[in-house]
N, C-alpha and C. Protein backbone atom coordinates (compact mmCIF):
# COMPACT_ATOMS: atom_id res chain seq x y z
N UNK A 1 0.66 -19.27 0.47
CA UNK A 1 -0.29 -18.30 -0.02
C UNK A 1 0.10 -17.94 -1.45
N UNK A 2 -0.81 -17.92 -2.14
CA UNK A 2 -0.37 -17.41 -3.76
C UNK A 2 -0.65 -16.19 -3.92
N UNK A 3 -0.41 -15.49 -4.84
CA UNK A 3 -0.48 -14.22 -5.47
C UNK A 3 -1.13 -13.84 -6.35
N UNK A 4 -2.37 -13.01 -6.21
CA UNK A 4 -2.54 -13.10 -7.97
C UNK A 4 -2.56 -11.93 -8.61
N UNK A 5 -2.05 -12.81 -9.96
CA UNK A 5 -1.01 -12.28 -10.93
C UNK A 5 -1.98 -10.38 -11.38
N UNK A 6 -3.08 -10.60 -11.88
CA UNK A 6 -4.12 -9.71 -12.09
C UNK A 6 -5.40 -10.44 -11.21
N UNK A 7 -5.37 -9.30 -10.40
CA UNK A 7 -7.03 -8.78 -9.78
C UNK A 7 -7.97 -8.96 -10.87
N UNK A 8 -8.90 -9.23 -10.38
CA UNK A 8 -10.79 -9.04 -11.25
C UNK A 8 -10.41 -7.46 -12.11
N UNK A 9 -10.47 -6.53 -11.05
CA UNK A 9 -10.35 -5.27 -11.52
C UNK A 9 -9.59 -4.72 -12.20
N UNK A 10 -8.61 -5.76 -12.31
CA UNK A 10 -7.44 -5.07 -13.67
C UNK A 10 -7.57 -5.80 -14.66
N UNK A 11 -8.69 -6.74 -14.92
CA UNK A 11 -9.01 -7.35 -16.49
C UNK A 11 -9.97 -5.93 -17.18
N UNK A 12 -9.62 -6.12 -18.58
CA UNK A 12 -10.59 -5.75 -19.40
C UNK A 12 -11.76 -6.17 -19.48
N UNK A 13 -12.68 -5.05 -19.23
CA UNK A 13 -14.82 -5.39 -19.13
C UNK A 13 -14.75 -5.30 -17.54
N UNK A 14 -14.11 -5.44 -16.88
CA UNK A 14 -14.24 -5.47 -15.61
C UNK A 14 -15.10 -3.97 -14.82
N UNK A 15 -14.59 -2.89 -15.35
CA UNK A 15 -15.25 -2.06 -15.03
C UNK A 15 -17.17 -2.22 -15.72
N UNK A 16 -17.26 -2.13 -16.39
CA UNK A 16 -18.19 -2.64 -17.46
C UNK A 16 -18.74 -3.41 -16.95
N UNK A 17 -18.51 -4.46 -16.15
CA UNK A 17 -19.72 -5.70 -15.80
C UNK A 17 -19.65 -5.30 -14.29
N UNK A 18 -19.29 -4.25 -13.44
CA UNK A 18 -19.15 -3.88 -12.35
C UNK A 18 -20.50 -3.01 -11.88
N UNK A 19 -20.42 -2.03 -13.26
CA UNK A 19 -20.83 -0.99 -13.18
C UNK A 19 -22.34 -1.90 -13.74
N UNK A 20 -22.67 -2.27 -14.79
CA UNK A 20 -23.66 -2.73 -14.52
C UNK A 20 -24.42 -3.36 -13.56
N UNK A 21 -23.78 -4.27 -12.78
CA UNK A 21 -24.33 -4.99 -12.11
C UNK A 21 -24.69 -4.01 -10.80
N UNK A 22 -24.17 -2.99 -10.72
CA UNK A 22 -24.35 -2.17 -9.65
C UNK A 22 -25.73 -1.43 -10.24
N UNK A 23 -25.99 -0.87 -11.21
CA UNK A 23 -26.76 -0.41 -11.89
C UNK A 23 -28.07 -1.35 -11.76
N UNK A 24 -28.61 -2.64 -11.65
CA UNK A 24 -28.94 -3.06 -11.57
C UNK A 24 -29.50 -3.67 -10.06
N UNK A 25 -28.47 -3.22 -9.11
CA UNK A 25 -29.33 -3.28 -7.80
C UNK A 25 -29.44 -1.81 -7.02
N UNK A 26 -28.92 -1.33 -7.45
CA UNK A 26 -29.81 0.37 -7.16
C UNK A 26 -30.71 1.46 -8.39
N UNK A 27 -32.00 1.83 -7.53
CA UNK A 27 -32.58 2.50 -8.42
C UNK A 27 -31.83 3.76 -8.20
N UNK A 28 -32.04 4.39 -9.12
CA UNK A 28 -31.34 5.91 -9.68
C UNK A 28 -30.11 6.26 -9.64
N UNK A 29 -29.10 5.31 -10.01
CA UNK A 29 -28.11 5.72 -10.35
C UNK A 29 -27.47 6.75 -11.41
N UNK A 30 -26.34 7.55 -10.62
CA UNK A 30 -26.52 8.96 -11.15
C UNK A 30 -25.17 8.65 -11.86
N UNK A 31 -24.41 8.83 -13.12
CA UNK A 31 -23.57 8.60 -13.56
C UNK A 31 -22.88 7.34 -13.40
N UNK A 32 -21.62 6.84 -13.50
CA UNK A 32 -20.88 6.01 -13.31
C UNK A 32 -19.93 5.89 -12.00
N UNK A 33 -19.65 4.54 -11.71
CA UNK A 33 -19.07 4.59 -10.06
C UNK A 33 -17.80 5.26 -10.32
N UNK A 34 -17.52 6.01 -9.44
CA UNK A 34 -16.20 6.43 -8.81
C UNK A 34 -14.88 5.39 -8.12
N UNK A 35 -13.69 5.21 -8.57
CA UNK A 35 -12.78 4.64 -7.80
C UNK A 35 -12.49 5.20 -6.45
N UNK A 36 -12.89 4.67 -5.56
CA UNK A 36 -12.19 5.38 -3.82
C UNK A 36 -10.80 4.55 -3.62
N UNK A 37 -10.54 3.43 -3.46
CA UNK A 37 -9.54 2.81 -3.40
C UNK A 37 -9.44 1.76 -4.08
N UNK A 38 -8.23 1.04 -4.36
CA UNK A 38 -8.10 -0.03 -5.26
C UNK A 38 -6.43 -1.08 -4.76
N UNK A 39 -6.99 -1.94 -3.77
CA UNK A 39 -5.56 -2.46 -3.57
C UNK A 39 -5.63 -3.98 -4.41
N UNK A 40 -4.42 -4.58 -4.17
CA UNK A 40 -4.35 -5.55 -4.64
C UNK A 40 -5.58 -7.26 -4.42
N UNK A 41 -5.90 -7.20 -3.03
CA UNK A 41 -7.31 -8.02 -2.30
C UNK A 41 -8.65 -7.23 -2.61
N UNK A 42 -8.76 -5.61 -2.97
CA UNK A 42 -10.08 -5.47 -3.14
C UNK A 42 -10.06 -4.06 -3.91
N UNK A 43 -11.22 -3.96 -4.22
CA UNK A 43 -11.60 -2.38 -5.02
C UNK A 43 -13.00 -2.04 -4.67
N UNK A 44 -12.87 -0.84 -4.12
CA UNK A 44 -13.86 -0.14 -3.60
C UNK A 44 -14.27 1.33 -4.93
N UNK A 45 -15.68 1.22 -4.84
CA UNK A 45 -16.18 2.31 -5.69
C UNK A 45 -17.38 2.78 -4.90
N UNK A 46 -17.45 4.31 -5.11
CA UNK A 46 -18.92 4.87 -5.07
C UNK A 46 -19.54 5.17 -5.99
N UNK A 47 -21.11 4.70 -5.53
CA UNK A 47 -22.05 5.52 -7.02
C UNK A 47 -23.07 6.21 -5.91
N UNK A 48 -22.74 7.51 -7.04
CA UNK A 48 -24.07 8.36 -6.33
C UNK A 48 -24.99 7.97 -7.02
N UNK A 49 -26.07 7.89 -6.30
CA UNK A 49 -27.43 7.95 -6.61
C UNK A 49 -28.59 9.30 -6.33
N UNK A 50 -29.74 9.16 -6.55
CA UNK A 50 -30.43 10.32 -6.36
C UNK A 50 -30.59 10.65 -4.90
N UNK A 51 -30.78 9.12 -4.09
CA UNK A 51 -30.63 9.26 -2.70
C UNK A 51 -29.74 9.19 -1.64
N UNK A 52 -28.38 9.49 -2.23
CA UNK A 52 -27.22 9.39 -1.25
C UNK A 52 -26.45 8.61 -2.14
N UNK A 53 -24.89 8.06 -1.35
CA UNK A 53 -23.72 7.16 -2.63
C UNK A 53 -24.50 5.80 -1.78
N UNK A 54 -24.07 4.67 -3.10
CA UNK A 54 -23.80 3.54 -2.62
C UNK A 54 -22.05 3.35 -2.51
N UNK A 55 -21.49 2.23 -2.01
CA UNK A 55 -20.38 1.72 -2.14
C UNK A 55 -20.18 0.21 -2.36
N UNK A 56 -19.78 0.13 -3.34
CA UNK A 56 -19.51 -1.22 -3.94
C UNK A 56 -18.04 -1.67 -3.67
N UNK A 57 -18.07 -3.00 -3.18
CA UNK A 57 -17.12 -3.57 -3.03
C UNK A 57 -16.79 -4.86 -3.72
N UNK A 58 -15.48 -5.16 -4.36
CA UNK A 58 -15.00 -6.25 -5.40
C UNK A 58 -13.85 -6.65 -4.31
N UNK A 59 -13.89 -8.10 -3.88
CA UNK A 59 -12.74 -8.93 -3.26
C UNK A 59 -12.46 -10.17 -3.68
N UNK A 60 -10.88 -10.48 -3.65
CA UNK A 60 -10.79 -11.45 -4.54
C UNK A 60 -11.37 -12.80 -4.05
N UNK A 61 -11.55 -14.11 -4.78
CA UNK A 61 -11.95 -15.32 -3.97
C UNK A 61 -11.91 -15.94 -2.60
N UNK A 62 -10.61 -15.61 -2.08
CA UNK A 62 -10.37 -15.68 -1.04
C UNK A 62 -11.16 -15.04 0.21
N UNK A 63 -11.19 -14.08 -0.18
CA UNK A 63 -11.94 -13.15 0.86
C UNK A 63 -13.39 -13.00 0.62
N UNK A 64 -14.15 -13.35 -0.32
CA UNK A 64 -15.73 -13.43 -0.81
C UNK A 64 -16.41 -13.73 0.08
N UNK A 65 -16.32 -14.41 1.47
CA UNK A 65 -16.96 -14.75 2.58
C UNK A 65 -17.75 -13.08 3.06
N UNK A 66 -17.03 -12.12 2.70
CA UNK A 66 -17.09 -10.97 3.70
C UNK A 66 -18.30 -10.50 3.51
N UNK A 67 -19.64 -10.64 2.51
CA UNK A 67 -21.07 -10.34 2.62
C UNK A 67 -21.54 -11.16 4.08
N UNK A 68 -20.98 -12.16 4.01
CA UNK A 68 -22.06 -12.68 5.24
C UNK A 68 -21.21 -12.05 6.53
N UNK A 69 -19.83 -12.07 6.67
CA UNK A 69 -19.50 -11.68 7.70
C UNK A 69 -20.07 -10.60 8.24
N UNK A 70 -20.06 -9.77 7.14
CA UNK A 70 -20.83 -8.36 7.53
C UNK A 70 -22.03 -8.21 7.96
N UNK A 71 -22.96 -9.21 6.90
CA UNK A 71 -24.70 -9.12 7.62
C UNK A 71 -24.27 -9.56 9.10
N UNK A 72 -23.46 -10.67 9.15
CA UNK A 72 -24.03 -11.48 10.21
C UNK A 72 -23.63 -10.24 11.77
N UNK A 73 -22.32 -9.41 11.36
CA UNK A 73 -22.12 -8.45 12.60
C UNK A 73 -23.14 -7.01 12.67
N UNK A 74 -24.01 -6.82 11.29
CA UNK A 74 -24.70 -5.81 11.19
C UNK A 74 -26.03 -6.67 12.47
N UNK A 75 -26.13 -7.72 12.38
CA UNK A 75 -27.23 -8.63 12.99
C UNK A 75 -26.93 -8.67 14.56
N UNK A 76 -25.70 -8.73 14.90
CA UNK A 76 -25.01 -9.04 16.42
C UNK A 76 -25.34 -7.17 16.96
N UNK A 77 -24.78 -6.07 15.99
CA UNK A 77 -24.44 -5.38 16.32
C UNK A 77 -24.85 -3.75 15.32
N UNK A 78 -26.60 -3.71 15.02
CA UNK A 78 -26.62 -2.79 13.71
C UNK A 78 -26.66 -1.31 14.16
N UNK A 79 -26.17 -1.05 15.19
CA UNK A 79 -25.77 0.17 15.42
C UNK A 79 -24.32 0.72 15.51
N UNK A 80 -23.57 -0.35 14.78
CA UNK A 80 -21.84 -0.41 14.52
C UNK A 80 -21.62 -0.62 13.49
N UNK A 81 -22.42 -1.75 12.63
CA UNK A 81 -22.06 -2.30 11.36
C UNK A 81 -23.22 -2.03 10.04
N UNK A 82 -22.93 -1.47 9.16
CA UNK A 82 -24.01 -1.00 8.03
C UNK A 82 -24.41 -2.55 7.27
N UNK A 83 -25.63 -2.96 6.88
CA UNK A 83 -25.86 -4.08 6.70
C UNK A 83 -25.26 -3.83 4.92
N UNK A 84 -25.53 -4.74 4.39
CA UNK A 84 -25.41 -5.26 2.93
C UNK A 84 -26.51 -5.14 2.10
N UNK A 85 -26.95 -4.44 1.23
CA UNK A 85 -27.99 -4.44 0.23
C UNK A 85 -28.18 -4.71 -0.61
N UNK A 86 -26.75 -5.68 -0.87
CA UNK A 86 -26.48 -7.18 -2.40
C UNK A 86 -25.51 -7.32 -2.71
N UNK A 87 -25.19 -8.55 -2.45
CA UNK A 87 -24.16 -9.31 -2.77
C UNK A 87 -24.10 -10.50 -4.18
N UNK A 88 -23.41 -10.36 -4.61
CA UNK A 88 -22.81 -11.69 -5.41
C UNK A 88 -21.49 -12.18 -5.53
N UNK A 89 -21.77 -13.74 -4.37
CA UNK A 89 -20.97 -14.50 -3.95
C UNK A 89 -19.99 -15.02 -5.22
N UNK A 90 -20.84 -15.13 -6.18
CA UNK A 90 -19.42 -16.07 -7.14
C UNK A 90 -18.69 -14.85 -7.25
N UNK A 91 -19.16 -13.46 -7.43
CA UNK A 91 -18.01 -12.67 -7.94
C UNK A 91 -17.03 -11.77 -6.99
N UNK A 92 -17.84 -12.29 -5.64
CA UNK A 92 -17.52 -11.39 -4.27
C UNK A 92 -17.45 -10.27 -4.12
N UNK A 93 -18.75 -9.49 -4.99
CA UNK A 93 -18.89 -8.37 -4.66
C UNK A 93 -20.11 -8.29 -3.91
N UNK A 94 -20.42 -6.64 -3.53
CA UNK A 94 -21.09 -6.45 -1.99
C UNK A 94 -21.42 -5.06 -2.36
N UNK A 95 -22.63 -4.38 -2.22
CA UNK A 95 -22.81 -2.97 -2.34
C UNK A 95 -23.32 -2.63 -0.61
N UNK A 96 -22.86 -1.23 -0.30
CA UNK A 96 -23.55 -1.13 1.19
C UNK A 96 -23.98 0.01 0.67
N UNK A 97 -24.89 0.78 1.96
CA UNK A 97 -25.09 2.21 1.94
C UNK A 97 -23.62 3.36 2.18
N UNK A 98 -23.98 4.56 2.20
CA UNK A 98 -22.89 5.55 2.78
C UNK A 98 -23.08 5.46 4.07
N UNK A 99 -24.03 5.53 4.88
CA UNK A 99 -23.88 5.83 6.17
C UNK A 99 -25.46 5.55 6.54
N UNK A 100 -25.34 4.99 7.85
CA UNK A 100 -27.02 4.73 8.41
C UNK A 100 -27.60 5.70 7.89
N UNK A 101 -28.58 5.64 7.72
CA UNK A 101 -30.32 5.98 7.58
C UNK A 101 -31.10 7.03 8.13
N UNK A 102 -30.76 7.19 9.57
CA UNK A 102 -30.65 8.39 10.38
C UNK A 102 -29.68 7.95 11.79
N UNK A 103 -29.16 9.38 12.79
CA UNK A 103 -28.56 9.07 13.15
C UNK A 103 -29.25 8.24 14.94
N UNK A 104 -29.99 8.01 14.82
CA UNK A 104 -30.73 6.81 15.65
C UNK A 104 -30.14 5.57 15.83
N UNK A 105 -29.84 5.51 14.58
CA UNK A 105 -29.58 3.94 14.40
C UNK A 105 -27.57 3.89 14.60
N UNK A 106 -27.40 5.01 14.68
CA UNK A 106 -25.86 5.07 14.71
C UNK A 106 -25.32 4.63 16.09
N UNK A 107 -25.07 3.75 17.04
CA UNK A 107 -24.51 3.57 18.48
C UNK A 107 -22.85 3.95 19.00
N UNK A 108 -23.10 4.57 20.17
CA UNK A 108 -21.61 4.56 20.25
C UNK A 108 -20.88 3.37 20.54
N UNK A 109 -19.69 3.32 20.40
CA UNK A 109 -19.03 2.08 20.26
C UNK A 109 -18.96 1.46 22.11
N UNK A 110 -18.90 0.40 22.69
CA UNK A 110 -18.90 0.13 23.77
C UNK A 110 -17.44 0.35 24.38
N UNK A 111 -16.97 0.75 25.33
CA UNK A 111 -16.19 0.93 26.20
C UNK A 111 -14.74 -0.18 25.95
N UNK A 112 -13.68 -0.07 25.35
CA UNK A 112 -12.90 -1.35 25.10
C UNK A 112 -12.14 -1.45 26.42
N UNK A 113 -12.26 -2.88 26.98
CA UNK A 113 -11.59 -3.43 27.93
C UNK A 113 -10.43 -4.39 27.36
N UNK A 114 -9.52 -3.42 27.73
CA UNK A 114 -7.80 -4.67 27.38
C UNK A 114 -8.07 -6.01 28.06
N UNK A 115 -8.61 -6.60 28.78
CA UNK A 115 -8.80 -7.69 29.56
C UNK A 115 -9.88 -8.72 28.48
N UNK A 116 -10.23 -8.22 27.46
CA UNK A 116 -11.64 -8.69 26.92
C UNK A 116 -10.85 -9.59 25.95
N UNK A 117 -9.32 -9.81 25.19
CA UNK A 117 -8.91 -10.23 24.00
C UNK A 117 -10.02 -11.08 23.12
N UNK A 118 -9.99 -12.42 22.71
CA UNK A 118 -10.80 -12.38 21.59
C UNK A 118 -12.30 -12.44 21.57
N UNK A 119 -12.97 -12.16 23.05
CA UNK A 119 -14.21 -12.15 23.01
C UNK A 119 -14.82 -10.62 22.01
N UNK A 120 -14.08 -9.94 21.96
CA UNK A 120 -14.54 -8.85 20.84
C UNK A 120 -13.72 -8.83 19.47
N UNK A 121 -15.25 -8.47 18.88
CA UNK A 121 -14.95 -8.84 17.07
C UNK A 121 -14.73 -7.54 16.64
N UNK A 122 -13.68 -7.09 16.13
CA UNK A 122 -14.04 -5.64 15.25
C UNK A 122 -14.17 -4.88 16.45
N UNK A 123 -14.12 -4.63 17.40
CA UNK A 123 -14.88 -3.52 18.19
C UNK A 123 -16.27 -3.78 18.81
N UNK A 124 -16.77 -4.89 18.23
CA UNK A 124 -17.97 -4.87 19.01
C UNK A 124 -18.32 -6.43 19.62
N UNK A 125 -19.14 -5.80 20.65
CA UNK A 125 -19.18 -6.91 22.11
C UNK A 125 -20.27 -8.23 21.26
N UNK A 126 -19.57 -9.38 21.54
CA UNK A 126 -20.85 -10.22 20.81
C UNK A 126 -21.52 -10.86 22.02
N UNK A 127 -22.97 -10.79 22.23
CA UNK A 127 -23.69 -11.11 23.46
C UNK A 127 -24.10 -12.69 23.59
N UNK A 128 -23.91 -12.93 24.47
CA UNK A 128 -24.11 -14.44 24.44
C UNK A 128 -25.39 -14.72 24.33
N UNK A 129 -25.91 -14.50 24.08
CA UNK A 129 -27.21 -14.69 24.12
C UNK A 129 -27.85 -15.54 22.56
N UNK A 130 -26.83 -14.96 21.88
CA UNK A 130 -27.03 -15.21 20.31
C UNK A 130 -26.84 -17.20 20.27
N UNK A 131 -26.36 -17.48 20.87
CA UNK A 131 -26.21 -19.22 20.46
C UNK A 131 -25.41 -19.66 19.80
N UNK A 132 -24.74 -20.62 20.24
CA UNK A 132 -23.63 -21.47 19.48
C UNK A 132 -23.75 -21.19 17.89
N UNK A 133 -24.70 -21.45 17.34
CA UNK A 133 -25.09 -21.20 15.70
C UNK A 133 -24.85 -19.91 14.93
N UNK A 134 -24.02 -19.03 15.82
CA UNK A 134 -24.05 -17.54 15.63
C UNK A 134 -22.37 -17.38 15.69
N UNK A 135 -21.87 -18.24 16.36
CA UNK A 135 -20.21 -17.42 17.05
C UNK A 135 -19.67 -17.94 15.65
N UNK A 136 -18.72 -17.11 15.60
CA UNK A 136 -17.53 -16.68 14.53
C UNK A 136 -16.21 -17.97 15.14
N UNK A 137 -15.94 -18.71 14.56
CA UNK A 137 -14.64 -19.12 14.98
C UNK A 137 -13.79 -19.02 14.05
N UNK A 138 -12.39 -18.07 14.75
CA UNK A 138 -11.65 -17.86 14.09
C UNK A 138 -10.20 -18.56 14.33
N UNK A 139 -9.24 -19.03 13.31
CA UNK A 139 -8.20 -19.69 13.51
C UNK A 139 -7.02 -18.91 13.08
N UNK A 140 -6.59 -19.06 13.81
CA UNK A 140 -4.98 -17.87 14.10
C UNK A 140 -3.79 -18.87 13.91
N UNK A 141 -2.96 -18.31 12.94
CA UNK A 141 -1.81 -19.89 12.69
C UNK A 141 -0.80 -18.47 12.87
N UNK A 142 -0.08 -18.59 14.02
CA UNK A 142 1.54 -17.50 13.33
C UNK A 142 2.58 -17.72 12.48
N UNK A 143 2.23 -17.17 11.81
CA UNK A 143 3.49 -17.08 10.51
C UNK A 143 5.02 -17.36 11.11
N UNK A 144 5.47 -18.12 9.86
CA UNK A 144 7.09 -18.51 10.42
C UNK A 144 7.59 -17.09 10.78
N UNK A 145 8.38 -16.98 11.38
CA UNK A 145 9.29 -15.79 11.27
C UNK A 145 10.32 -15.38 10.66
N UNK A 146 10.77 -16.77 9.51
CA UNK A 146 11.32 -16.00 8.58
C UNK A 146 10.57 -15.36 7.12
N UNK A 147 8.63 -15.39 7.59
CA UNK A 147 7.30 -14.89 6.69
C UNK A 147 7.04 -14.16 7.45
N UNK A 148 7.40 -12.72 7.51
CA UNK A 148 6.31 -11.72 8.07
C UNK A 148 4.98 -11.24 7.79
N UNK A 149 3.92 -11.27 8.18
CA UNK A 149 2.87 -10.95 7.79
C UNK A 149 3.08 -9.95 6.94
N UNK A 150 3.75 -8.82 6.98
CA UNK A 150 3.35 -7.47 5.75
C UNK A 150 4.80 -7.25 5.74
N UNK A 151 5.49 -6.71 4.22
CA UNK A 151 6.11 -6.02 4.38
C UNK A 151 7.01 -7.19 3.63
């Protein structure tokens, strides 16, 4: 695994071509985005708008997949997962809402069964019903043990 040296977000203009481009897929943006968090894989900002915040998300190449991951569990599951309201893949950023729409659309989370291991994604139940063309396959390699995952 490599490292990188500087994030998107710690070049110069970076804020600057962020903030525009956010500006550009929401109407009425009210000042400039806010930093909420900023780790080394991603940077999260809010912009208020006239109708509530958006939240914009910047991840590095590696992880740029995560617009579709997200539609695709807002799609399995949109009373758990807030959908995506624009993405751009080359730069792997992603704007969502603050919070559903009303609270209708909000579901409680389903009942977790320890017996269930990887048939649940995130917390939520994926129904078979959806079709081979839908499932997530994910590949799990364990790290040597003299590579700990964190730390």
């Amino acid at each position: 695994m490599s490292v990188v040296a500087d994030p998107p977000w710690a070049l110069p203009g970076w804020p600057s071509r962020a903030q525009a481009w956010i500006e550009a897929q929401v109407d009425g943006a009210v000042g400039d985005a806010e930093e909420v968090k900023i780790r080394p894989w991603s940077a999260v900002l809010r912009q208020p708008t006239g109708t509530g915040d958006v939240y914009f998300k910047a991840n590095l190449p590696a992880l740029a997949n995560e617009p579709g991951l997200t539609r695709l569990l807002h799609r399995i599951s949109p009373g758990h997962v807030l959908d995506v309201m624009a993405d751009d893949p080359a730069e792997g950023w992603m704007l969502q809402p603050e919070r559903f729409q009303n609270s209708h659309q909000l579901q409680q989370p389903p009942p977790v069964n320890s017996d269930s291991g990887m048939t649940r994604i995130i917390g939520v139940a994926v129904p078979p019903a959806l079709g081979s063309e839908n499932m997530l396959h994910v590949r799990y390699t364990k790290p040597p043990e003299d590579r700990p995952i964190c730390g």
